[in-house]
C-alpha atoms as a PDB file:
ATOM      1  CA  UNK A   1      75.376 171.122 214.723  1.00  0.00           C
ATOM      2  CA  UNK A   2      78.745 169.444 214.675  1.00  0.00           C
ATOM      3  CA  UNK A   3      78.416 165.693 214.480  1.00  0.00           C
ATOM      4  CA  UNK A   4      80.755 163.032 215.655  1.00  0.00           C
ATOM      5  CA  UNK A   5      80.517 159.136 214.650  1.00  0.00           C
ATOM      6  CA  UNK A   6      82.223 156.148 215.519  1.00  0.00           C
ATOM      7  CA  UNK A   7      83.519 153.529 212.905  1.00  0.00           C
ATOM      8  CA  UNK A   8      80.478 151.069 212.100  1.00  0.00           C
ATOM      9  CA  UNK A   9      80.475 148.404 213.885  1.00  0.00           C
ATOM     10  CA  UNK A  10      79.109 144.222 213.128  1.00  0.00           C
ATOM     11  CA  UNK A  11      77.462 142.871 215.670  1.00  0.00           C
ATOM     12  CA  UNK A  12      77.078 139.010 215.517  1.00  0.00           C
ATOM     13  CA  UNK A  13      73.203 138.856 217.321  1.00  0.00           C
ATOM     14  CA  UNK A  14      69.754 139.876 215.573  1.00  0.00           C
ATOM     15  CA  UNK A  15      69.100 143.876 215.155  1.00  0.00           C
ATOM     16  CA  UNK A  16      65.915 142.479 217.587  1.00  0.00           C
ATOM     17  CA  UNK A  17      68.062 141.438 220.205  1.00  0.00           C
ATOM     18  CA  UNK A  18      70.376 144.512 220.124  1.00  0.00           C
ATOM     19  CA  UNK A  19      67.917 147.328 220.163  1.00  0.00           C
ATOM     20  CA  UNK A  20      65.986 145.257 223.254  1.00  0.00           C
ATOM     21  CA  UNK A  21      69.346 145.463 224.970  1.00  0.00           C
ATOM     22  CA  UNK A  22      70.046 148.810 223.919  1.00  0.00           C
ATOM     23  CA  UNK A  23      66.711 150.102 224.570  1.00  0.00           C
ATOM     24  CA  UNK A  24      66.314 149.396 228.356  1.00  0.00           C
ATOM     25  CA  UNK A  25      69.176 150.940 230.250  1.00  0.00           C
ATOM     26  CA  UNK A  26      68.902 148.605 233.467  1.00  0.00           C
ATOM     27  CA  UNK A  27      70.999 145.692 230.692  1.00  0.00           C
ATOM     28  CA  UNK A  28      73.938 148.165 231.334  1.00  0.00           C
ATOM     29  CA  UNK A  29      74.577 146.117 234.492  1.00  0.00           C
ATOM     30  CA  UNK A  30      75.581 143.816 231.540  1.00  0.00           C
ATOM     31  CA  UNK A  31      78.567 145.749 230.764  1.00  0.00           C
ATOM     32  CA  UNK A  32      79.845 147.611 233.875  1.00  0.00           C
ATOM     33  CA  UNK A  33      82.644 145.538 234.759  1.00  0.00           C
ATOM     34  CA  UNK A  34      83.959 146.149 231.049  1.00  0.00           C
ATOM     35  CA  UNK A  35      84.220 150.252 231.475  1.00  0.00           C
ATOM     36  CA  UNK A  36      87.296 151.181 232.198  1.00  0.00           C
ATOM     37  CA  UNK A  37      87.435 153.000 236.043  1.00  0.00           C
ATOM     38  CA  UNK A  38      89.862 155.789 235.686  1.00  0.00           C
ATOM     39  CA  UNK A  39      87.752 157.294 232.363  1.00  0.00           C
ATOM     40  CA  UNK A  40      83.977 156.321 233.623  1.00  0.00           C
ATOM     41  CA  UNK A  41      83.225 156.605 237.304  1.00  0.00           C
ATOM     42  CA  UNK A  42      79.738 156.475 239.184  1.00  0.00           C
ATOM     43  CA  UNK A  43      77.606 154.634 236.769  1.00  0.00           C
ATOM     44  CA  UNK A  44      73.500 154.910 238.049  1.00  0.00           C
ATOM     45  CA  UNK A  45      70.985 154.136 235.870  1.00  0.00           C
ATOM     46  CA  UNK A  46      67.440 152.764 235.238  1.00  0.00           C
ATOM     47  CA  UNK A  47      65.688 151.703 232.734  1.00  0.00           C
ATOM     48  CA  UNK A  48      65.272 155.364 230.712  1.00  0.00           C
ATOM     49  CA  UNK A  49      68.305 157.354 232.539  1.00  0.00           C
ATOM     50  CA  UNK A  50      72.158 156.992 232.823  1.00  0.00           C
ATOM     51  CA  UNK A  51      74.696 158.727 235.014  1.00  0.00           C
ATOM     52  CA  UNK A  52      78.200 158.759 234.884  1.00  0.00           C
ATOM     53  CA  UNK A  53      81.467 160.932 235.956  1.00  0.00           C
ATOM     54  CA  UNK A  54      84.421 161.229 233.322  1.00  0.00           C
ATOM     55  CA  UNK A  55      87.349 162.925 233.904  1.00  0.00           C
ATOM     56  CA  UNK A  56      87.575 166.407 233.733  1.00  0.00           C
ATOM     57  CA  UNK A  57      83.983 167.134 232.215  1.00  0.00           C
ATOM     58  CA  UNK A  58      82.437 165.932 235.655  1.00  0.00           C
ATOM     59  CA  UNK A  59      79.091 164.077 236.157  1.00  0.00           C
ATOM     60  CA  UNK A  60      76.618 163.551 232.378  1.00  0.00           C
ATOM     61  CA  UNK A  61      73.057 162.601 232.755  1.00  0.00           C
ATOM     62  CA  UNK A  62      71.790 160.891 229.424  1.00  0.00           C
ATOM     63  CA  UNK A  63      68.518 160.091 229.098  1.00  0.00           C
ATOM     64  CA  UNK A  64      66.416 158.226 226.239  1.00  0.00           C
ATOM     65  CA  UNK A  65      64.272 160.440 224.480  1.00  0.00           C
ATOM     66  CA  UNK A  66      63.053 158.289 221.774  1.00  0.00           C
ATOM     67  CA  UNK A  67      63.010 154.529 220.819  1.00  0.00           C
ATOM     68  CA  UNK A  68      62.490 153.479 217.080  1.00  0.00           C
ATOM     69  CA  UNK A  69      62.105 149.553 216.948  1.00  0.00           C
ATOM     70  CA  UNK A  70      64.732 147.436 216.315  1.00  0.00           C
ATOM     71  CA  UNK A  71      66.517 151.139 214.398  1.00  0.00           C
ATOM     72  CA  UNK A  72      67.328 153.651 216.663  1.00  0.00           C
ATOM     73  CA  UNK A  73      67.667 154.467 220.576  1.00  0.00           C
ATOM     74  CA  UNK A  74      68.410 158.532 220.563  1.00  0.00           C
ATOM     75  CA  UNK A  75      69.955 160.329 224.095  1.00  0.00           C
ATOM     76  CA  UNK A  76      69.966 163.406 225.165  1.00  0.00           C
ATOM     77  CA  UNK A  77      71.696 165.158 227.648  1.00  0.00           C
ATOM     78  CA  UNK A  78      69.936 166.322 231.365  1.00  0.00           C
ATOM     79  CA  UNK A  79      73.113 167.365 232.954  1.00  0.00           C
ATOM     80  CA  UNK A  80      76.299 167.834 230.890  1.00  0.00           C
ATOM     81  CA  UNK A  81      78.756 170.959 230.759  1.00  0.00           C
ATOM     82  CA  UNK A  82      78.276 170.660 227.692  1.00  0.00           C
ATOM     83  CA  UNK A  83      75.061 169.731 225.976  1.00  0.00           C
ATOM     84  CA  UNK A  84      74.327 167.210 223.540  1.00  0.00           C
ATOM     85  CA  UNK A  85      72.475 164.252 221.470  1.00  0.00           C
ATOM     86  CA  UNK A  86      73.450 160.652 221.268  1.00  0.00           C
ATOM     87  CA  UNK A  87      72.200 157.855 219.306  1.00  0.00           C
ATOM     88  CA  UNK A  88      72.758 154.235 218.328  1.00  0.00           C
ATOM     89  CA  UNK A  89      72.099 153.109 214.869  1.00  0.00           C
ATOM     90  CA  UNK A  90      71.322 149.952 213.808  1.00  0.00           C
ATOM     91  CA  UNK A  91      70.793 148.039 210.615  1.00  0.00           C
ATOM     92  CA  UNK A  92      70.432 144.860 209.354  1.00  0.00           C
ATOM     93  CA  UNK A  93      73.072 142.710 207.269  1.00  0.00           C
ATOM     94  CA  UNK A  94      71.570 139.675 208.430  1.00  0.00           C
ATOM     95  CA  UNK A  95      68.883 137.108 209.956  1.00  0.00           C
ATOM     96  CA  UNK A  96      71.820 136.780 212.892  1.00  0.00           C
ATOM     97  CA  UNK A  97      74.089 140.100 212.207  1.00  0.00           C
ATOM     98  CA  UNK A  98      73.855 144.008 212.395  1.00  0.00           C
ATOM     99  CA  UNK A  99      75.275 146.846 211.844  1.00  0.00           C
ATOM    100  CA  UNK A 100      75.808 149.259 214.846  1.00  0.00           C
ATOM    101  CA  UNK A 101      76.850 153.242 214.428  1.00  0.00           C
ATOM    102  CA  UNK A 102      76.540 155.199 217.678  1.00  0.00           C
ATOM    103  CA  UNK A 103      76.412 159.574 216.615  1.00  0.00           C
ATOM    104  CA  UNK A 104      77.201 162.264 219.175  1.00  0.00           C
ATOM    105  CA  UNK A 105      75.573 165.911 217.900  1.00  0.00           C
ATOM    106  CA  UNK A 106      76.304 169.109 219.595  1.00  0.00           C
ATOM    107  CA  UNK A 107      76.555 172.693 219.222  1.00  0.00           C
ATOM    108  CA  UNK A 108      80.534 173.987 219.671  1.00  0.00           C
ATOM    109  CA  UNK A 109      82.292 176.638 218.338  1.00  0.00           C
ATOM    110  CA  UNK A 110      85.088 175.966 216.328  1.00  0.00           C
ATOM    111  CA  UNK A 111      87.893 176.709 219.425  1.00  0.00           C
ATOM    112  CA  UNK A 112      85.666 174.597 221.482  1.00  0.00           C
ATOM    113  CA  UNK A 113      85.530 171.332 218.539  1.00  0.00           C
ATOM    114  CA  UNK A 114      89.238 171.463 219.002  1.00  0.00           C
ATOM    115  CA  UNK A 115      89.625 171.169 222.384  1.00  0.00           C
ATOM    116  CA  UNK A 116      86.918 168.437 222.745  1.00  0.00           C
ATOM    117  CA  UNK A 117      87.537 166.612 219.250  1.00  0.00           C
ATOM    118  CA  UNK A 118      90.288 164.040 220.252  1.00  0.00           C
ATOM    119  CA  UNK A 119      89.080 163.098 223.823  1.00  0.00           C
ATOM    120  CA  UNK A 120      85.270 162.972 222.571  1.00  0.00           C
ATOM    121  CA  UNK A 121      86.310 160.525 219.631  1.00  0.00           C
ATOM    122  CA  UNK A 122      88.464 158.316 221.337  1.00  0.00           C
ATOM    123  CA  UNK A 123      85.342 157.851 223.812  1.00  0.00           C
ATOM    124  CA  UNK A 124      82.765 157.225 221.351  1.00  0.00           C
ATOM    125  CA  UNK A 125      85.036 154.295 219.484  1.00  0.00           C
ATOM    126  CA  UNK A 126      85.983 152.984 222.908  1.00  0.00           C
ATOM    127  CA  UNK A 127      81.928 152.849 223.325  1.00  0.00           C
ATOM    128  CA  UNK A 128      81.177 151.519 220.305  1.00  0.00           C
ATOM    129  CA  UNK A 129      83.605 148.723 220.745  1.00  0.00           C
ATOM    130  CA  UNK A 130      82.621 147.731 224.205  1.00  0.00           C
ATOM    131  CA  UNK A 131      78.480 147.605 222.947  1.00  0.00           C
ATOM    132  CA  UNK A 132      79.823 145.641 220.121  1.00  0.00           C
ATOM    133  CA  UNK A 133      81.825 143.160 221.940  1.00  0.00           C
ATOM    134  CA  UNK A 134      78.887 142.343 224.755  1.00  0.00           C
ATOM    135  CA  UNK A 135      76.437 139.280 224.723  1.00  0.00           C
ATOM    136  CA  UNK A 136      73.169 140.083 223.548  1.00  0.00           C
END
């Protein structure tokens, strides 16, 4: 399993408040208008499920397969070209703080990792800094 993480993030709001945002997918309405719209395209989702298109991987299907309170809300893929796991970690520093680390983990060769390295990082700190820069 080849793991990818984005820098750790501080998030000025209760690990409470987070993971309630974070854990029911219909608050991504919250942060549509933030995404930029020539790297994310046709975002559906409800409250377990999210859909979107990105350029030139085509449409991913994420879907919550397990909620820890107030820790951990863990993805995993329904449709992808290529499958994988997501999660967003969260700890806290604080009564009113957290700490937020969002992991991709996926099988790839090692011809594959290189191709999809780059691109695939640059996304997950892009993500991490638009869920870390949101009201909760």
């Amino acid at each position: 399993m080849t793991k990818f993480e984005s820098p750790i993030k501080v998030i000025p709001y209760s690990r409470e408040r987070v993971y309630t945002k974070l854990s029911d997918l219909n608050n991504l309405e919250a942060i549509k208008e933030r995404l930029p719209q020539d790297k994310v395209g046709e975002l559906e989702f409800d409250a377990d499920t999210m859909s979107f298109s990105v350029p030139p991987a085509g449409k991913i299907t994420l879907q919550i397969v397990e909620r820890t309170p107030y820790d951990c809300v863990k993805f995993a893929t329904t449709q992808s070209p290529l499958p994988f796991n997501l999660w967003i970690q969260l700890v806290e520093t604080a009564p009113e703080e957290c700490k937020m680390r969002i992991t991709i983990g996926m099988e790839v060769n090692p011809l594959m990792k290189a191709m999809i390295q780059k691109p695939l990082q640059e996304g997950l700190d892009k993500m991490a800094d638009t869920l870390a820069a949101i009201h909760y």
